[in-house]
N, C-alpha and C. Protein backbone atom coordinates (compact mmCIF):
# COMPACT_ATOMS: atom_id res chain seq x y z
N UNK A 1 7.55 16.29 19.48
CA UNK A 1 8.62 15.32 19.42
C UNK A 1 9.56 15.50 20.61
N UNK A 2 9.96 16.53 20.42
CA UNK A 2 10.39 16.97 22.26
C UNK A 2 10.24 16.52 22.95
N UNK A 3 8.63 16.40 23.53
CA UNK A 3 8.41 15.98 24.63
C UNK A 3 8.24 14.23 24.78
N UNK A 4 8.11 14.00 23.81
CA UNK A 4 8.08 12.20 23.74
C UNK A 4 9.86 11.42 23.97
N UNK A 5 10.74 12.95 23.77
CA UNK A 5 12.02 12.57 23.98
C UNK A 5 13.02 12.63 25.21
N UNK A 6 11.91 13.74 25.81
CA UNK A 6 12.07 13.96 27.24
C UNK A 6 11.09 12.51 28.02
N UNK A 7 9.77 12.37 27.77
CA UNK A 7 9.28 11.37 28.18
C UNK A 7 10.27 10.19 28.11
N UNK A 8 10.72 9.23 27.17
CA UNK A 8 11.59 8.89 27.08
C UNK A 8 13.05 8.67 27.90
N UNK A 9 13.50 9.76 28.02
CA UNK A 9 14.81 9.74 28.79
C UNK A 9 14.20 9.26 30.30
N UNK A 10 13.14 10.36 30.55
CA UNK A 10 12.80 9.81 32.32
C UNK A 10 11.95 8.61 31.76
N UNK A 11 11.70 8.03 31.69
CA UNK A 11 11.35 6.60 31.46
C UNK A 11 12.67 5.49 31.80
N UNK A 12 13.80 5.83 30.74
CA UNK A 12 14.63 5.66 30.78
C UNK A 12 15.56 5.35 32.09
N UNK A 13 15.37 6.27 32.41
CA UNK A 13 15.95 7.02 33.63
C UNK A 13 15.30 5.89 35.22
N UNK A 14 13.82 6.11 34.89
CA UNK A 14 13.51 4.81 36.13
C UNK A 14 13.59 3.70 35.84
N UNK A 15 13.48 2.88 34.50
CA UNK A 15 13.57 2.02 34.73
C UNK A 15 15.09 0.96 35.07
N UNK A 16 16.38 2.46 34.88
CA UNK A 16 17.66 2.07 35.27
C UNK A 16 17.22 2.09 36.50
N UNK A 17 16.93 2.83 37.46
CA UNK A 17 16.67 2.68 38.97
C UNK A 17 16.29 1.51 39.55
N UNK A 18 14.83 1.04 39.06
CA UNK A 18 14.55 0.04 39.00
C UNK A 18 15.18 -1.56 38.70
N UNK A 19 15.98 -1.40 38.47
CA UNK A 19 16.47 -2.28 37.14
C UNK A 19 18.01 -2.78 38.02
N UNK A 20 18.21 -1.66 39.05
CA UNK A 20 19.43 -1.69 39.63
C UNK A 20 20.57 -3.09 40.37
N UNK A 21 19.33 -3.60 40.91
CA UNK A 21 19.40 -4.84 41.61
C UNK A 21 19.58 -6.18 40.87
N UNK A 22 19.23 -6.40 39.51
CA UNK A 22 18.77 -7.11 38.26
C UNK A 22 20.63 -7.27 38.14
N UNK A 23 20.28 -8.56 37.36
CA UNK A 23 21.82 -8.80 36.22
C UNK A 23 22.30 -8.03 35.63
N UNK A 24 23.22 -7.37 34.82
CA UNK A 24 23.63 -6.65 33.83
C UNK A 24 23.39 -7.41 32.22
N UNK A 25 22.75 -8.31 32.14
CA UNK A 25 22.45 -9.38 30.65
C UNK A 25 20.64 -8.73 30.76
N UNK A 26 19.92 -8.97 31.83
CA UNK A 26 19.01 -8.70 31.36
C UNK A 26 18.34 -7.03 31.28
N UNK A 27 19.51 -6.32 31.54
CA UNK A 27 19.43 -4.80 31.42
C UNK A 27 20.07 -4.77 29.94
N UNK A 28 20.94 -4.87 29.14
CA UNK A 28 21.05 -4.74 28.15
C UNK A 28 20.49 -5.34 26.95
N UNK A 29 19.75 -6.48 27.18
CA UNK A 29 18.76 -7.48 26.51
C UNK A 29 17.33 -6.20 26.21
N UNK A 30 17.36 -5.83 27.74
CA UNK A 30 15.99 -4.93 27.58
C UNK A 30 16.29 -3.66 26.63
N UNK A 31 17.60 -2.51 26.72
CA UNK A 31 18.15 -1.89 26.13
C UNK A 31 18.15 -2.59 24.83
N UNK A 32 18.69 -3.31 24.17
CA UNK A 32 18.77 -3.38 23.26
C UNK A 32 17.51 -3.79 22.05
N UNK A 33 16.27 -4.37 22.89
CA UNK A 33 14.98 -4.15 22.79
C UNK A 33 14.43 -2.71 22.32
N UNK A 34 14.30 -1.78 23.29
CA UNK A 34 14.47 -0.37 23.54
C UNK A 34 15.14 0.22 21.93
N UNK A 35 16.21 -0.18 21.55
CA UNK A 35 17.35 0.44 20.75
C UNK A 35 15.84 -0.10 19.44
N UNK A 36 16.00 -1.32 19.16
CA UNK A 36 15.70 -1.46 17.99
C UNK A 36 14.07 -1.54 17.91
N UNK A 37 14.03 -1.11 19.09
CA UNK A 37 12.06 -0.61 18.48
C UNK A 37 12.19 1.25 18.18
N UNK A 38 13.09 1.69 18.48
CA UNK A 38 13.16 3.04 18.28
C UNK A 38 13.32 3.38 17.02
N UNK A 39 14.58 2.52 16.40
CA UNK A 39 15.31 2.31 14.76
C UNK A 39 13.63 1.74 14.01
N UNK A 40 12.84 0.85 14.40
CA UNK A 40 11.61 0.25 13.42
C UNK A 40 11.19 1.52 13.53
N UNK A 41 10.82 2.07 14.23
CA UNK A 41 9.30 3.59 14.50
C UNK A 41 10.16 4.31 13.87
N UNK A 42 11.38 4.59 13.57
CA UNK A 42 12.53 5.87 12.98
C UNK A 42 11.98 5.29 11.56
N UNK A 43 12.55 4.41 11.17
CA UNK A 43 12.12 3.77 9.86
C UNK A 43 11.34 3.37 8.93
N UNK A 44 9.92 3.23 9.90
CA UNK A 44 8.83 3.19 9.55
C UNK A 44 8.55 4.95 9.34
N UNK A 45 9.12 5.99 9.47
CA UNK A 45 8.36 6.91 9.80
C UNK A 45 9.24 7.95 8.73
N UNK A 46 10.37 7.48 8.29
CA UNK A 46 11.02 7.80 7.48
C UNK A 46 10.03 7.27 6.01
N UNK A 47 9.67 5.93 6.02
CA UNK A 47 9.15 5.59 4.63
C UNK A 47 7.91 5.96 4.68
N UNK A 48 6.95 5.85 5.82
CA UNK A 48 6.12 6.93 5.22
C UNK A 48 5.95 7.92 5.33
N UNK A 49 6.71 9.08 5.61
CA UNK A 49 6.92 10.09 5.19
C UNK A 49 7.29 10.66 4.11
N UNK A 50 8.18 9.42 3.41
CA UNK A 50 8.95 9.87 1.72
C UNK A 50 7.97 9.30 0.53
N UNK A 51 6.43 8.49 1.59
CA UNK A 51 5.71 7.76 0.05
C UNK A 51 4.72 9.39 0.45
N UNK A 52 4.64 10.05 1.08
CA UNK A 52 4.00 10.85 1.47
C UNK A 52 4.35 11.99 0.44
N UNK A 53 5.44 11.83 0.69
CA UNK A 53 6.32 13.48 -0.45
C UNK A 53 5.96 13.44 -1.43
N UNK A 54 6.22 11.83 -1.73
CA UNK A 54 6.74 11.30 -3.34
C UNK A 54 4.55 11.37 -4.19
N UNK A 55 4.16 11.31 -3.37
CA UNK A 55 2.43 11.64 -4.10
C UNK A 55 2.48 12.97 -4.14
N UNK A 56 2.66 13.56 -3.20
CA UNK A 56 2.32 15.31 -3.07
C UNK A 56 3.06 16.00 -4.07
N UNK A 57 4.39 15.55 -4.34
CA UNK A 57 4.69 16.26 -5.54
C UNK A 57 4.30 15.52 -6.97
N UNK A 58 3.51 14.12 -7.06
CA UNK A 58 2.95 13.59 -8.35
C UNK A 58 1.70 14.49 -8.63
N UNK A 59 1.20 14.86 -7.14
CA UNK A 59 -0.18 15.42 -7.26
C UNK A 59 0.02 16.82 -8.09
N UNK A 60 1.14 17.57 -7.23
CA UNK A 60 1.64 19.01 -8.11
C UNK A 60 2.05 18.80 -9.39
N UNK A 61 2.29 17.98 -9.81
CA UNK A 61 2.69 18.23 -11.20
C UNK A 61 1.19 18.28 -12.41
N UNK A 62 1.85 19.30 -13.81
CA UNK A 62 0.24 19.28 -14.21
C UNK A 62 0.06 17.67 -15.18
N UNK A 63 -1.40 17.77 -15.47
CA UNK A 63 -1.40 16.40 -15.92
C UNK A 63 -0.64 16.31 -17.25
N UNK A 64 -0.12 17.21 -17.76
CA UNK A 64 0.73 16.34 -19.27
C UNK A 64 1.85 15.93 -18.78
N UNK A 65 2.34 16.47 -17.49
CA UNK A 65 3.90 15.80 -17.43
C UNK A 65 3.67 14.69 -16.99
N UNK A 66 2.29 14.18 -16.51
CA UNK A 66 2.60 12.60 -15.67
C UNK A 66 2.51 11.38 -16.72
């Protein structure tokens, strides 16, 4: 995860370079693109991770309690 966060920043990082010469509408249009595909993959990864839990401990339990 680290390193996809470091990847990330320098990603980040050139495509401000790049980007330099450009409007300031379509640098924050793109940013804000950026922002909310990060929040879907956070979110997506949050729910399945918790339908993930939520079996593993149905699985641990013995069968009279289910």
């Amino acid at each position: 995860m680290a390193g996809l966060k470091m990847a990330a920043g320098a990603l980040g990082t050139a495509l401000a370079g790049a980007l330099v010469g450009v409007g300031p509408r379509l640098v924050l249009c793109l940013n804000a693109v950026v922002v909310a595909s990060a929040v879907a993959i956070a979110l997506t990864d949050v729910c399945l991770t918790r339908h993930r839990s939520f079996v593993a401990v149905q699985e641990d339990r013995p069968s009279s309690a289910k």
